[in-house]
N, C-alpha and C. Protein backbone atom coordinates (compact mmCIF):
# COMPACT_ATOMS: atom_id res chain seq x y z
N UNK A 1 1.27 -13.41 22.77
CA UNK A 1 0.24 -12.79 23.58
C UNK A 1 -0.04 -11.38 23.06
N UNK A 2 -1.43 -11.10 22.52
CA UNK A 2 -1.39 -9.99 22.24
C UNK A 2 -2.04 -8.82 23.33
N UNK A 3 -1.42 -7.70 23.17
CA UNK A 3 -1.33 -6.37 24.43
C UNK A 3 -2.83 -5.87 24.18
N UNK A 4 -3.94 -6.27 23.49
CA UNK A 4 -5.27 -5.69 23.35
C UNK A 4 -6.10 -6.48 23.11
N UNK A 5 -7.52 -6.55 23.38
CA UNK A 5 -8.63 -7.34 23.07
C UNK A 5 -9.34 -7.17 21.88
N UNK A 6 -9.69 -8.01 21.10
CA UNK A 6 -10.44 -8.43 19.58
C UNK A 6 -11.44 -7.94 19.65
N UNK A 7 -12.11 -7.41 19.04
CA UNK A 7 -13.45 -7.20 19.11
C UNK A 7 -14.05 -8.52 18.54
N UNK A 8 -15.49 -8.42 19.43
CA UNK A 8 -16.49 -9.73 19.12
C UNK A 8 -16.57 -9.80 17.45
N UNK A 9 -16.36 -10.81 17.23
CA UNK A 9 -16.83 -11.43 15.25
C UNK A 9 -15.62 -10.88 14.83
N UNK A 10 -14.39 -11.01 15.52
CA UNK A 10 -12.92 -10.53 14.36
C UNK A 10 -12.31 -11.71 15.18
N UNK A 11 -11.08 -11.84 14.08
CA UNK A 11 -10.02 -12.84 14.71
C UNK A 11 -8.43 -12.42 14.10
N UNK A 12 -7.88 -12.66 14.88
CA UNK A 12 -6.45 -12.55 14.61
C UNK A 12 -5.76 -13.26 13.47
N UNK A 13 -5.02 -13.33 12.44
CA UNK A 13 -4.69 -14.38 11.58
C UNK A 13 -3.18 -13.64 11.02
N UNK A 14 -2.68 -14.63 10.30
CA UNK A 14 -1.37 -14.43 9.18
C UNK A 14 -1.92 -12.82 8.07
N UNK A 15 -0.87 -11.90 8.01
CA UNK A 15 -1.00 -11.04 6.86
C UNK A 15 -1.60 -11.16 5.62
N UNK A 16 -0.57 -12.98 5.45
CA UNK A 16 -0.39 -13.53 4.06
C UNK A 16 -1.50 -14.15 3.95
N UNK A 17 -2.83 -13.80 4.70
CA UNK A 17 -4.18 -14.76 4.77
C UNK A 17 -4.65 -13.56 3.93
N UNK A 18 -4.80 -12.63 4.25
CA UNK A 18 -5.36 -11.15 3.57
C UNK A 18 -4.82 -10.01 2.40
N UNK A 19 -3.71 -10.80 2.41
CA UNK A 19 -2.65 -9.92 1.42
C UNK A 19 -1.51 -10.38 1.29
N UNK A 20 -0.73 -10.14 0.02
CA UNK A 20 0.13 -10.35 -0.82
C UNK A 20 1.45 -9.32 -0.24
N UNK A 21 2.77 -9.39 -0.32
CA UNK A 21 3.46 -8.60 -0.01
C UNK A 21 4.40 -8.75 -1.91
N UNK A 22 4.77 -7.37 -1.89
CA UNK A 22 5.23 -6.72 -3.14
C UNK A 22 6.43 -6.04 -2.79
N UNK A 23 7.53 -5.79 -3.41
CA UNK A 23 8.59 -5.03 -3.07
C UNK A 23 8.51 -4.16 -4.64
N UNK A 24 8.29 -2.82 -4.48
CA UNK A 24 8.33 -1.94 -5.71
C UNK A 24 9.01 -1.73 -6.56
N UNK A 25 9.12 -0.56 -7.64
CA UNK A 25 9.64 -1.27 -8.83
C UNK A 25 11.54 -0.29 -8.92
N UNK A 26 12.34 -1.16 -9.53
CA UNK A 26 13.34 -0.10 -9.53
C UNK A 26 13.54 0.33 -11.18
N UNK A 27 14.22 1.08 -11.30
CA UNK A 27 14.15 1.68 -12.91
C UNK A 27 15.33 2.40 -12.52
N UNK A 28 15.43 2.59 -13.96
CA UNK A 28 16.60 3.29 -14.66
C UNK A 28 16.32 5.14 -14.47
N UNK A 29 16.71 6.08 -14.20
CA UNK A 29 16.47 6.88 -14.40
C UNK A 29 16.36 7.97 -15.92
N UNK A 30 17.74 7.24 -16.54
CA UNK A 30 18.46 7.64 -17.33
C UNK A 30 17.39 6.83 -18.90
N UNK A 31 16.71 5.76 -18.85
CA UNK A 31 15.39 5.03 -19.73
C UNK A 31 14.34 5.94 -19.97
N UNK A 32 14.01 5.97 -21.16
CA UNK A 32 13.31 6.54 -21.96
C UNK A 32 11.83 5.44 -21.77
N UNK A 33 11.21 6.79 -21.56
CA UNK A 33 9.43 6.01 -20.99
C UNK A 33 8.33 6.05 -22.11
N UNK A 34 7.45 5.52 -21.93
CA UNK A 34 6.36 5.95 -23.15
C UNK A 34 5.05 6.39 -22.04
N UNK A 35 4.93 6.31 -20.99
CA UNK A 35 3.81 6.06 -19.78
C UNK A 35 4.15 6.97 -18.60
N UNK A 36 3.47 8.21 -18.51
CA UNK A 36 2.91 9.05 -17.39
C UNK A 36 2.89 8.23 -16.13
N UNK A 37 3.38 8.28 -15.27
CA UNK A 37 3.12 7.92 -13.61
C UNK A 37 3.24 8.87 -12.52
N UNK A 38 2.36 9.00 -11.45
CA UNK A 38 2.33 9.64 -10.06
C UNK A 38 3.90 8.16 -9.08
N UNK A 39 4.73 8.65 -8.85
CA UNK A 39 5.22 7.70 -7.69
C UNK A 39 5.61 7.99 -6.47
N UNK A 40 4.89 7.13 -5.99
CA UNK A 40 5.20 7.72 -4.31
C UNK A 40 6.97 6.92 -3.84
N UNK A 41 7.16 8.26 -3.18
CA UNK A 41 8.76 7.50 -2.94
C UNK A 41 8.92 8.03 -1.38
N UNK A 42 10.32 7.94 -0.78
CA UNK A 42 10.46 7.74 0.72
C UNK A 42 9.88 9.19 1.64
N UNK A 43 10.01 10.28 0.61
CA UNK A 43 9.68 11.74 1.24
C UNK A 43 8.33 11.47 1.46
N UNK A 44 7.38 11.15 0.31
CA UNK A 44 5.86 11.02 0.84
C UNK A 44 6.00 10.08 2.24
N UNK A 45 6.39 8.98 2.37
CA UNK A 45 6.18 8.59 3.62
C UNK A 45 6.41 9.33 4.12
N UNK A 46 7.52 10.35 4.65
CA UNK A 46 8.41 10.17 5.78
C UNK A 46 7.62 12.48 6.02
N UNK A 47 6.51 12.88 4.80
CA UNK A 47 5.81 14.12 4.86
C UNK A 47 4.81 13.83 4.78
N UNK A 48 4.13 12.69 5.59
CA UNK A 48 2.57 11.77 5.53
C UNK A 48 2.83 11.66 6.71
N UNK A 49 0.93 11.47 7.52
CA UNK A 49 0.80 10.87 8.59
C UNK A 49 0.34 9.50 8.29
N UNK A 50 -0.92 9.56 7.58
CA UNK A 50 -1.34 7.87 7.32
C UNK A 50 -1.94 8.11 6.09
N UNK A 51 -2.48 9.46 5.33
CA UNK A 51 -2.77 9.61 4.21
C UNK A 51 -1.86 9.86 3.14
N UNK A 52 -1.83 9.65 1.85
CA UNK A 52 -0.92 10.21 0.91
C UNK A 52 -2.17 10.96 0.27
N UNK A 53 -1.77 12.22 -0.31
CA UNK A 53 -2.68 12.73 -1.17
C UNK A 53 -1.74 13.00 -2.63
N UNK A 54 -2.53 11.95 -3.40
CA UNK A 54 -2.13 12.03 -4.93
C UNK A 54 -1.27 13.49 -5.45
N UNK A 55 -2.00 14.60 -5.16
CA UNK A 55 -0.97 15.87 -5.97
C UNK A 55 0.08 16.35 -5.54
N UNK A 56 0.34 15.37 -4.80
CA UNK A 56 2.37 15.80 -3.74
C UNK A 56 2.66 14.53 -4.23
N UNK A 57 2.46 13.93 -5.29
CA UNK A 57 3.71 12.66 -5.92
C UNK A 57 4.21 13.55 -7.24
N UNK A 58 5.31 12.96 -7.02
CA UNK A 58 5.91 13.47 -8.20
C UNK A 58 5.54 12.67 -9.28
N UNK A 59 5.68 13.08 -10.78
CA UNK A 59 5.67 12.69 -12.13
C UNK A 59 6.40 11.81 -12.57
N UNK A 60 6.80 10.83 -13.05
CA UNK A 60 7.93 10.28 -14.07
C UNK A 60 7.58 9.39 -15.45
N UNK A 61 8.09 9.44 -16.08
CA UNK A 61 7.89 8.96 -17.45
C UNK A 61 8.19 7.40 -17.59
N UNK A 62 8.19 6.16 -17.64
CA UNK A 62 8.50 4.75 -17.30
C UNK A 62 7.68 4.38 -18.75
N UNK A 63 8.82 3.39 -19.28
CA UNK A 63 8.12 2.16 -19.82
C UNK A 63 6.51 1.43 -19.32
N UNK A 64 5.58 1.68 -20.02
CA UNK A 64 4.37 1.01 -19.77
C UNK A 64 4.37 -0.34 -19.49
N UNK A 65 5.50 -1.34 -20.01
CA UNK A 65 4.84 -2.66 -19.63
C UNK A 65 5.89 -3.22 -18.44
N UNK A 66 6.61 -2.26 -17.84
CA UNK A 66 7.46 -1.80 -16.80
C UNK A 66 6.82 -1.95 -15.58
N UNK A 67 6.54 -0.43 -15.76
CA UNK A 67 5.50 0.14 -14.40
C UNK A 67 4.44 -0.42 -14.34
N UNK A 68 3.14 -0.83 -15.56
CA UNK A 68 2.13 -1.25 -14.73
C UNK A 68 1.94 -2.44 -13.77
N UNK A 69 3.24 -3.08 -13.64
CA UNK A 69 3.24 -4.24 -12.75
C UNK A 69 3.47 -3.96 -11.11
N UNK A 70 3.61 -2.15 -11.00
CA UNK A 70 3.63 -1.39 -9.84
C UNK A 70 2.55 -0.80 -9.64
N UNK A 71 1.27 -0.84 -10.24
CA UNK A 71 0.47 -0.12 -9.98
C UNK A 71 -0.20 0.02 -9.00
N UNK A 72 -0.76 0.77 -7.93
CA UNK A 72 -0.91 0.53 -6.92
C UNK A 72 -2.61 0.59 -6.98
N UNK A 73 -3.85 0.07 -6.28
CA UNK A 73 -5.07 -0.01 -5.92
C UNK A 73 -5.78 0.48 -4.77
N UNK A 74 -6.81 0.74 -4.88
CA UNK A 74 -7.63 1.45 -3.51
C UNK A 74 -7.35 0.39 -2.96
N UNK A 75 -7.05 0.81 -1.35
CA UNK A 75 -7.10 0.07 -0.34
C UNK A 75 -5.49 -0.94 -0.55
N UNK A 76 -4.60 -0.44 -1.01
CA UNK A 76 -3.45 -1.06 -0.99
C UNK A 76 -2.77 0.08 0.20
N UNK A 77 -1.89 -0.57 1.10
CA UNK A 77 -1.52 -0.21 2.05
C UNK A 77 0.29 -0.52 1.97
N UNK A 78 0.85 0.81 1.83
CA UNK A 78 2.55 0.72 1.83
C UNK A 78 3.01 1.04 2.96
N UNK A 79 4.28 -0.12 3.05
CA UNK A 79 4.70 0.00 4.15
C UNK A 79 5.95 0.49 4.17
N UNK A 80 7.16 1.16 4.64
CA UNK A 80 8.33 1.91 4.29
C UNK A 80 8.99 0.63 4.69
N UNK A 81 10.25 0.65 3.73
CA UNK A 81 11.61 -0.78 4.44
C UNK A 81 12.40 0.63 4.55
N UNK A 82 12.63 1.61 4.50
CA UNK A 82 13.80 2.64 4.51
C UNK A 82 13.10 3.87 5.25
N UNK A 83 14.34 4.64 5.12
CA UNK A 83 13.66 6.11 5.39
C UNK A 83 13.27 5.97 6.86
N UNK A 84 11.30 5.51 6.92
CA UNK A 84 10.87 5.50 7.86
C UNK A 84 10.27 3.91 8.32
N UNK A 85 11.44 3.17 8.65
CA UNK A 85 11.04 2.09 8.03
C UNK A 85 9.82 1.27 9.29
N UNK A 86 9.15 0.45 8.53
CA UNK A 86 7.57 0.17 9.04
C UNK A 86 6.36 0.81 8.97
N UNK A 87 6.52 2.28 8.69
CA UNK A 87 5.79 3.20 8.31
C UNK A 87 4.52 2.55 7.43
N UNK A 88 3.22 2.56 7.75
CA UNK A 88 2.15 2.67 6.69
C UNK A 88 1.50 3.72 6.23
N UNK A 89 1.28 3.98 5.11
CA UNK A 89 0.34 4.81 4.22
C UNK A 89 -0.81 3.95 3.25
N UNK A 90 -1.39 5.08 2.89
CA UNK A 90 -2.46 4.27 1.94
C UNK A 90 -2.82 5.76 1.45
N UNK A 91 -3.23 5.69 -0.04
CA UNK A 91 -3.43 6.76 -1.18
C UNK A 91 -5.09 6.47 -1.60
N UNK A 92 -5.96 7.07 -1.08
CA UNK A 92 -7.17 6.78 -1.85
C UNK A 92 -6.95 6.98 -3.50
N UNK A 93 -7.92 6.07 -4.02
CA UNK A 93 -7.92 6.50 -5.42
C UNK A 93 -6.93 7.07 -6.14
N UNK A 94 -5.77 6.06 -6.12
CA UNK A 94 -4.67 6.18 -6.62
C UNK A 94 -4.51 6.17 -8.10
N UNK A 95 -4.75 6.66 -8.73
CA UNK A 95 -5.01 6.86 -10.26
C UNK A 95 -3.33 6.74 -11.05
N UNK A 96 -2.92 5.46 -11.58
CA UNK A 96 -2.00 5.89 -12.24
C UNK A 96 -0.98 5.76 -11.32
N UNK A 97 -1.03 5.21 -10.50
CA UNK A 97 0.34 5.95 -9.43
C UNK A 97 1.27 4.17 -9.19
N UNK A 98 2.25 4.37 -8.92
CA UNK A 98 3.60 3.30 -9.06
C UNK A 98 4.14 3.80 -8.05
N UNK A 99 4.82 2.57 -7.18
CA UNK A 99 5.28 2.73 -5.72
C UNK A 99 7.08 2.07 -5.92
N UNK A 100 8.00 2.61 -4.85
CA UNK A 100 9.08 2.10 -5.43
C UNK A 100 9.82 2.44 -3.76
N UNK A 101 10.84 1.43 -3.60
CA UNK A 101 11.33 1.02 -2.53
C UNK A 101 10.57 0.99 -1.02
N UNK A 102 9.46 0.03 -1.43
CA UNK A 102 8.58 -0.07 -0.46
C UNK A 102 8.17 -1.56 -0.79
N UNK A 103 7.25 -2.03 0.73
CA UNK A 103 6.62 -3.39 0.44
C UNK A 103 5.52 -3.00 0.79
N UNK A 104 4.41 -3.53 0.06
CA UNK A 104 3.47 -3.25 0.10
C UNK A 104 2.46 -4.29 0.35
N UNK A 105 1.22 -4.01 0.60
CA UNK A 105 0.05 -5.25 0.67
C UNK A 105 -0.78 -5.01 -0.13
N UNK A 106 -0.92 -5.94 -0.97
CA UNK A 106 -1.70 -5.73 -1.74
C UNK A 106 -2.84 -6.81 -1.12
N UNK A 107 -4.43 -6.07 -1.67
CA UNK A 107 -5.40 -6.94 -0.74
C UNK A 107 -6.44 -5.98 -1.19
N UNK A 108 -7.47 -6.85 -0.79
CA UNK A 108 -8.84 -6.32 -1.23
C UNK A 108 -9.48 -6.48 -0.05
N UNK A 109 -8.86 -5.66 0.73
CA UNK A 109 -9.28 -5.66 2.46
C UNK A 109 -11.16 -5.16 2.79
N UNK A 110 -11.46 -4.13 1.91
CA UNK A 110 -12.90 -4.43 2.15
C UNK A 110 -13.96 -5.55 1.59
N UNK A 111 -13.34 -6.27 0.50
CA UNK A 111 -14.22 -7.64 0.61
C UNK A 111 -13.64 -8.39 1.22
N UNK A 112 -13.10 -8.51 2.14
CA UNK A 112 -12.25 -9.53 2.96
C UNK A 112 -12.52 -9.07 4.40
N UNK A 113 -13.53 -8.05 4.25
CA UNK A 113 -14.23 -8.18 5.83
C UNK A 113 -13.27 -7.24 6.96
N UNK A 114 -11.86 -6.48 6.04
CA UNK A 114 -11.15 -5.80 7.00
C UNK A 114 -10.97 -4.31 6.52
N UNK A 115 -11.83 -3.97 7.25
CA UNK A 115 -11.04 -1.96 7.14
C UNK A 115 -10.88 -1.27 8.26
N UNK A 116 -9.40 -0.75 7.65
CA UNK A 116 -7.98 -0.75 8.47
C UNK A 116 -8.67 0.94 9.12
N UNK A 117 -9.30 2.25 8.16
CA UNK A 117 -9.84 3.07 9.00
C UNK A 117 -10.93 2.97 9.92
N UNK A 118 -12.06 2.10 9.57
CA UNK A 118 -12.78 1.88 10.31
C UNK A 118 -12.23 0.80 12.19
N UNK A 119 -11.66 0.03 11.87
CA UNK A 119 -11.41 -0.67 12.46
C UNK A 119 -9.71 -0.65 13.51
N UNK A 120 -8.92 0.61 12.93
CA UNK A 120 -7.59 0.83 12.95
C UNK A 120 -6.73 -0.33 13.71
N UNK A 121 -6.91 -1.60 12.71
CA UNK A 121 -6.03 -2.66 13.03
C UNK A 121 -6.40 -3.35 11.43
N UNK A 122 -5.52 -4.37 11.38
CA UNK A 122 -5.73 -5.35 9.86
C UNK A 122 -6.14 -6.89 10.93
N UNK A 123 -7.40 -6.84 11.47
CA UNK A 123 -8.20 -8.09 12.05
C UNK A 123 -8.77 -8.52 11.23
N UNK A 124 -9.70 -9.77 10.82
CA UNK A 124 -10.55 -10.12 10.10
C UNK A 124 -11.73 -10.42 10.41
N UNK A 125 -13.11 -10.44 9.96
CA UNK A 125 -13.93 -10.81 10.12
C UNK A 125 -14.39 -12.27 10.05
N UNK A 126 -14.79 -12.59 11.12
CA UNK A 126 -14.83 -14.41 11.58
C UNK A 126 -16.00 -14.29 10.58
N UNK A 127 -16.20 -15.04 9.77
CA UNK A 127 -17.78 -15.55 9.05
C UNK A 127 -18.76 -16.24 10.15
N UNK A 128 -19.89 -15.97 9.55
CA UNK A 128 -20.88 -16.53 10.99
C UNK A 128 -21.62 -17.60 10.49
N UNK A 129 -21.81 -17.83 11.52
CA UNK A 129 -22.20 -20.09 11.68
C UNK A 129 -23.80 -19.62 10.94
């Protein structure tokens, strides 16, 4: 039973209808990188309200064919398992940036009829008859 009402032309559904869940990347500290990265780690959550802003991630150096399998996308939405755990953020225009001890959704929530600021829930848009 849910505690709020839908708005007309949305419907309730599975996560895994709209997005992918990811658990981020772990690395070596002590590995020698060839590839520049921004990564958001547990402090950005836990010194965030719902925005991350790109120039408070720190730097690190990672293997390129490593990290880009962390890369994170507009409109990807992280969720904390630690720290602050359940916590969501989202990084506009994340350039470059790699996420790590987090699960994340990955999703292409505005062609999929859902945005999470406009709308502040992950509902979907019913298609019309």
């Amino acid at each position: 039973d849910l505690k709020r009402e839908i708005p007309k032309g949305r419907e309730v559904g599975p996560l895994g209808d709209i997005a992918t869940f990811r658990n981020g990347i772990n690395y070596d500290k002590s590995e020698i990188g060839d590839a520049e990265y921004r990564i958001v780690n547990v402090r950005n959550i836990s010194e965030s309200t719902f925005l991350i802003r790109h120039k408070d991630l720190d730097k690190i150096i990672l293997r390129q064919t490593l990290a880009d399998r962390f890369l994170l996308g507009s409109g990807d939405i992280i969720v904390a398992r630690s720290g602050t755990p359940g916590a969501t953020r989202i990084i506009l225009n994340p350039e470059r940036t790699i996420f790590c001890g987090f699960r994340t959704l990955i999703g292409s929530f505005w062609r999929k009829g859902c945005n999470p600021f406009r709308d502040h829930s992950l509902t979907r848009r019913v298609a019309p008859f």
